[in-house]
C-alpha atoms as a PDB file:
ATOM      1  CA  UNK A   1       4.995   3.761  -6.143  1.00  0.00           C
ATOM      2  CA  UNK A   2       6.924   6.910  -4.250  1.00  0.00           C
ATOM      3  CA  UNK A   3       3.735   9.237  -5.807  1.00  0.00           C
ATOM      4  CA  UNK A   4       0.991   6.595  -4.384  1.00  0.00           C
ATOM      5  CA  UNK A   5       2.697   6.600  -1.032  1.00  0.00           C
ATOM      6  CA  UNK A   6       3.056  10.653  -0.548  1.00  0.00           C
ATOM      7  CA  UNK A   7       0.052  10.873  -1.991  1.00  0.00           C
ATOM      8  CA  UNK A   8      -1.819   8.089   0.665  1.00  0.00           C
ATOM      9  CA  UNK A   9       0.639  10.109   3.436  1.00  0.00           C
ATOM     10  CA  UNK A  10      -1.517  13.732   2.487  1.00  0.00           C
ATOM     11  CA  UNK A  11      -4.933  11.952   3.945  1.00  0.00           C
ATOM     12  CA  UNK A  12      -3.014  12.222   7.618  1.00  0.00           C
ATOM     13  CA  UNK A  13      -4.331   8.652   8.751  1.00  0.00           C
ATOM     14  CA  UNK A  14      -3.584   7.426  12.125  1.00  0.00           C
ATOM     15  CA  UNK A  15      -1.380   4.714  11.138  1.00  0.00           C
ATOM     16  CA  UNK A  16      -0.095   1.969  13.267  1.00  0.00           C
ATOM     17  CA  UNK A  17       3.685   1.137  12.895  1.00  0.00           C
ATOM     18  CA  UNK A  18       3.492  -2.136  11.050  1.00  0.00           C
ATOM     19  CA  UNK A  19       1.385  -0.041   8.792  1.00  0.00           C
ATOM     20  CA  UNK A  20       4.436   3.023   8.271  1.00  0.00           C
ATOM     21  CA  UNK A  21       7.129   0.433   8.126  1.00  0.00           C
ATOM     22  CA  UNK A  22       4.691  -1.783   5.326  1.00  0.00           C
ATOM     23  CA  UNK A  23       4.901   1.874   3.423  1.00  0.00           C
ATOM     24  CA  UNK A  24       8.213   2.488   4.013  1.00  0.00           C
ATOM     25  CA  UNK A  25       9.475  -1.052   3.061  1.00  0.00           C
ATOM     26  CA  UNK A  26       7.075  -1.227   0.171  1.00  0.00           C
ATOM     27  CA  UNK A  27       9.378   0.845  -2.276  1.00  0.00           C
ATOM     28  CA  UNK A  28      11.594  -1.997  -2.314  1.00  0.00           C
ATOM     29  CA  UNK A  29       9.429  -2.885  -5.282  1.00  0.00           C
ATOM     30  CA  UNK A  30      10.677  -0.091  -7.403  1.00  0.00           C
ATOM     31  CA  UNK A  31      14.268  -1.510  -6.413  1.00  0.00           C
ATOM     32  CA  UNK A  32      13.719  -4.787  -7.850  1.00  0.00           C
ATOM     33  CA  UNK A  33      12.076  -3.353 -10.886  1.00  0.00           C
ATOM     34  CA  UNK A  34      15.439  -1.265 -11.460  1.00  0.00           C
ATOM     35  CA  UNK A  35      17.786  -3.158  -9.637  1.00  0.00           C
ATOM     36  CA  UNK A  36      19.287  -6.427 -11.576  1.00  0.00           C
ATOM     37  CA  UNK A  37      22.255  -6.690 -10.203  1.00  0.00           C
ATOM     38  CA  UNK A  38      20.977  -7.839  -7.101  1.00  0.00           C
ATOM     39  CA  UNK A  39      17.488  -8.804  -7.541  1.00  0.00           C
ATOM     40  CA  UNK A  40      17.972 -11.764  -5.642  1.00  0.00           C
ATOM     41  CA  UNK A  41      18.447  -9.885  -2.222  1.00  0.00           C
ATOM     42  CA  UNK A  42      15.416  -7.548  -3.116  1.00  0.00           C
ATOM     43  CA  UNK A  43      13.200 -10.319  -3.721  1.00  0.00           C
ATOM     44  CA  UNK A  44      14.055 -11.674  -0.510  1.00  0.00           C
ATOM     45  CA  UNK A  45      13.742  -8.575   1.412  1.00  0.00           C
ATOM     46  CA  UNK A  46      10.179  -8.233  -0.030  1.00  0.00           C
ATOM     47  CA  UNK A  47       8.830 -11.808   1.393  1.00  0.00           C
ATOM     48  CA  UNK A  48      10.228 -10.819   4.651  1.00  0.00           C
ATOM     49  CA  UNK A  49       8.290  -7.576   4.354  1.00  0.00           C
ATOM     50  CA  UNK A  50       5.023  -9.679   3.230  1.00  0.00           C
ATOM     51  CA  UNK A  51       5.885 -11.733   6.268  1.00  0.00           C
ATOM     52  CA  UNK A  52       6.612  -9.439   8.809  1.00  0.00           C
ATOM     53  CA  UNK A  53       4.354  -6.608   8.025  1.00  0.00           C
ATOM     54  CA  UNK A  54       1.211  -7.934   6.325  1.00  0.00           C
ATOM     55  CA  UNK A  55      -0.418  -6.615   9.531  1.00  0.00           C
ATOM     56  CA  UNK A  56       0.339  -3.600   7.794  1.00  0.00           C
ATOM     57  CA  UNK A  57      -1.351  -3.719   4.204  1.00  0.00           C
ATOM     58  CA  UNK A  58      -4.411  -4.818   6.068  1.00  0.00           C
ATOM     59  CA  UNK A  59      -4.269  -1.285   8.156  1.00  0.00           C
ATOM     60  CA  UNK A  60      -3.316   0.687   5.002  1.00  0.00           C
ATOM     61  CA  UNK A  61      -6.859  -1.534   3.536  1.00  0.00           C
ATOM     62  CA  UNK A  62      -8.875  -0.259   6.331  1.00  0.00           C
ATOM     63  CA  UNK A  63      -7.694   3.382   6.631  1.00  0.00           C
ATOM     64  CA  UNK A  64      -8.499   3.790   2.476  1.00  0.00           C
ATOM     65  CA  UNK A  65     -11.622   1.490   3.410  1.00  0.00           C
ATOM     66  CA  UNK A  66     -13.303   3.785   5.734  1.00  0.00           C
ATOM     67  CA  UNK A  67     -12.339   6.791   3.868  1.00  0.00           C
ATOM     68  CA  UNK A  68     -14.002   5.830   1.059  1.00  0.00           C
ATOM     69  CA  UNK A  69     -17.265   4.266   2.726  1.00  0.00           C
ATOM     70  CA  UNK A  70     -17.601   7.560   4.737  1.00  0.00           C
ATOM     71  CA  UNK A  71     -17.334   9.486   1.629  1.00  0.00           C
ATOM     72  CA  UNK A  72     -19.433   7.645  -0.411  1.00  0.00           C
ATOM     73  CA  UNK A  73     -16.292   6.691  -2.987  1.00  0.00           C
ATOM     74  CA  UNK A  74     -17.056   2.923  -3.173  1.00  0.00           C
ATOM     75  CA  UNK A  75     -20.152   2.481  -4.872  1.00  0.00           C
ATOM     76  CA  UNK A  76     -19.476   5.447  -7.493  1.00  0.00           C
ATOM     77  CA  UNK A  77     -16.032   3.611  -8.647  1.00  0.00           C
ATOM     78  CA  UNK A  78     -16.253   0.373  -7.919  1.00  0.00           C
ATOM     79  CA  UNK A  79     -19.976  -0.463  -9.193  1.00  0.00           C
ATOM     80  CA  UNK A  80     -18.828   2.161 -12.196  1.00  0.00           C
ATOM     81  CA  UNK A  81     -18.957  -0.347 -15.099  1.00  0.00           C
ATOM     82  CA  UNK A  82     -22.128  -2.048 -13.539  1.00  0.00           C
ATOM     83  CA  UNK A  83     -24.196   0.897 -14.212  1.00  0.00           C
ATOM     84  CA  UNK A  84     -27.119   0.737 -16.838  1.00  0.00           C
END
């Protein structure tokens, strides 16, 4: 998750604040992966993060989106196994 997120922080987006904090927050995931001992609190931490900043998945969709529609990106992956 930590490599996705650097590596979606190189592209040097505009991004809105509910979209940094969505990032930032996001690695709570790896903590409830590793984190047994108090699961319980991570879990809820994450559905206040869906709840809170949802705004910002839908800006980190958009930003990946556009940069793939102006490059061309979504048709060659996307469509990939609907080639003949």
């Amino acid at each position: 998750m930590r490599y996705c997120i650097a590596g979606f922080d190189t592209f040097e987006f505009e991004e809105t604040d509910a979209e940094k904090a969505f990032l930032r927050e996001l690695l709570l995931r790896n903590e409830i992966t590793n984190d047994y001992f108090d699961r319980e609190l991570h879990q809820q931490k994450l559905i206040w993060l869906m709840m809170n900043y949802s705004g910002g998945a839908l800006d980190v969709y958009r930003d990946l989106n556009d940069y793939c529609s102006k490059h061309n990106l979504l048709n060659r992956y996307a469509d990939k196994n609907l080639q003949p």
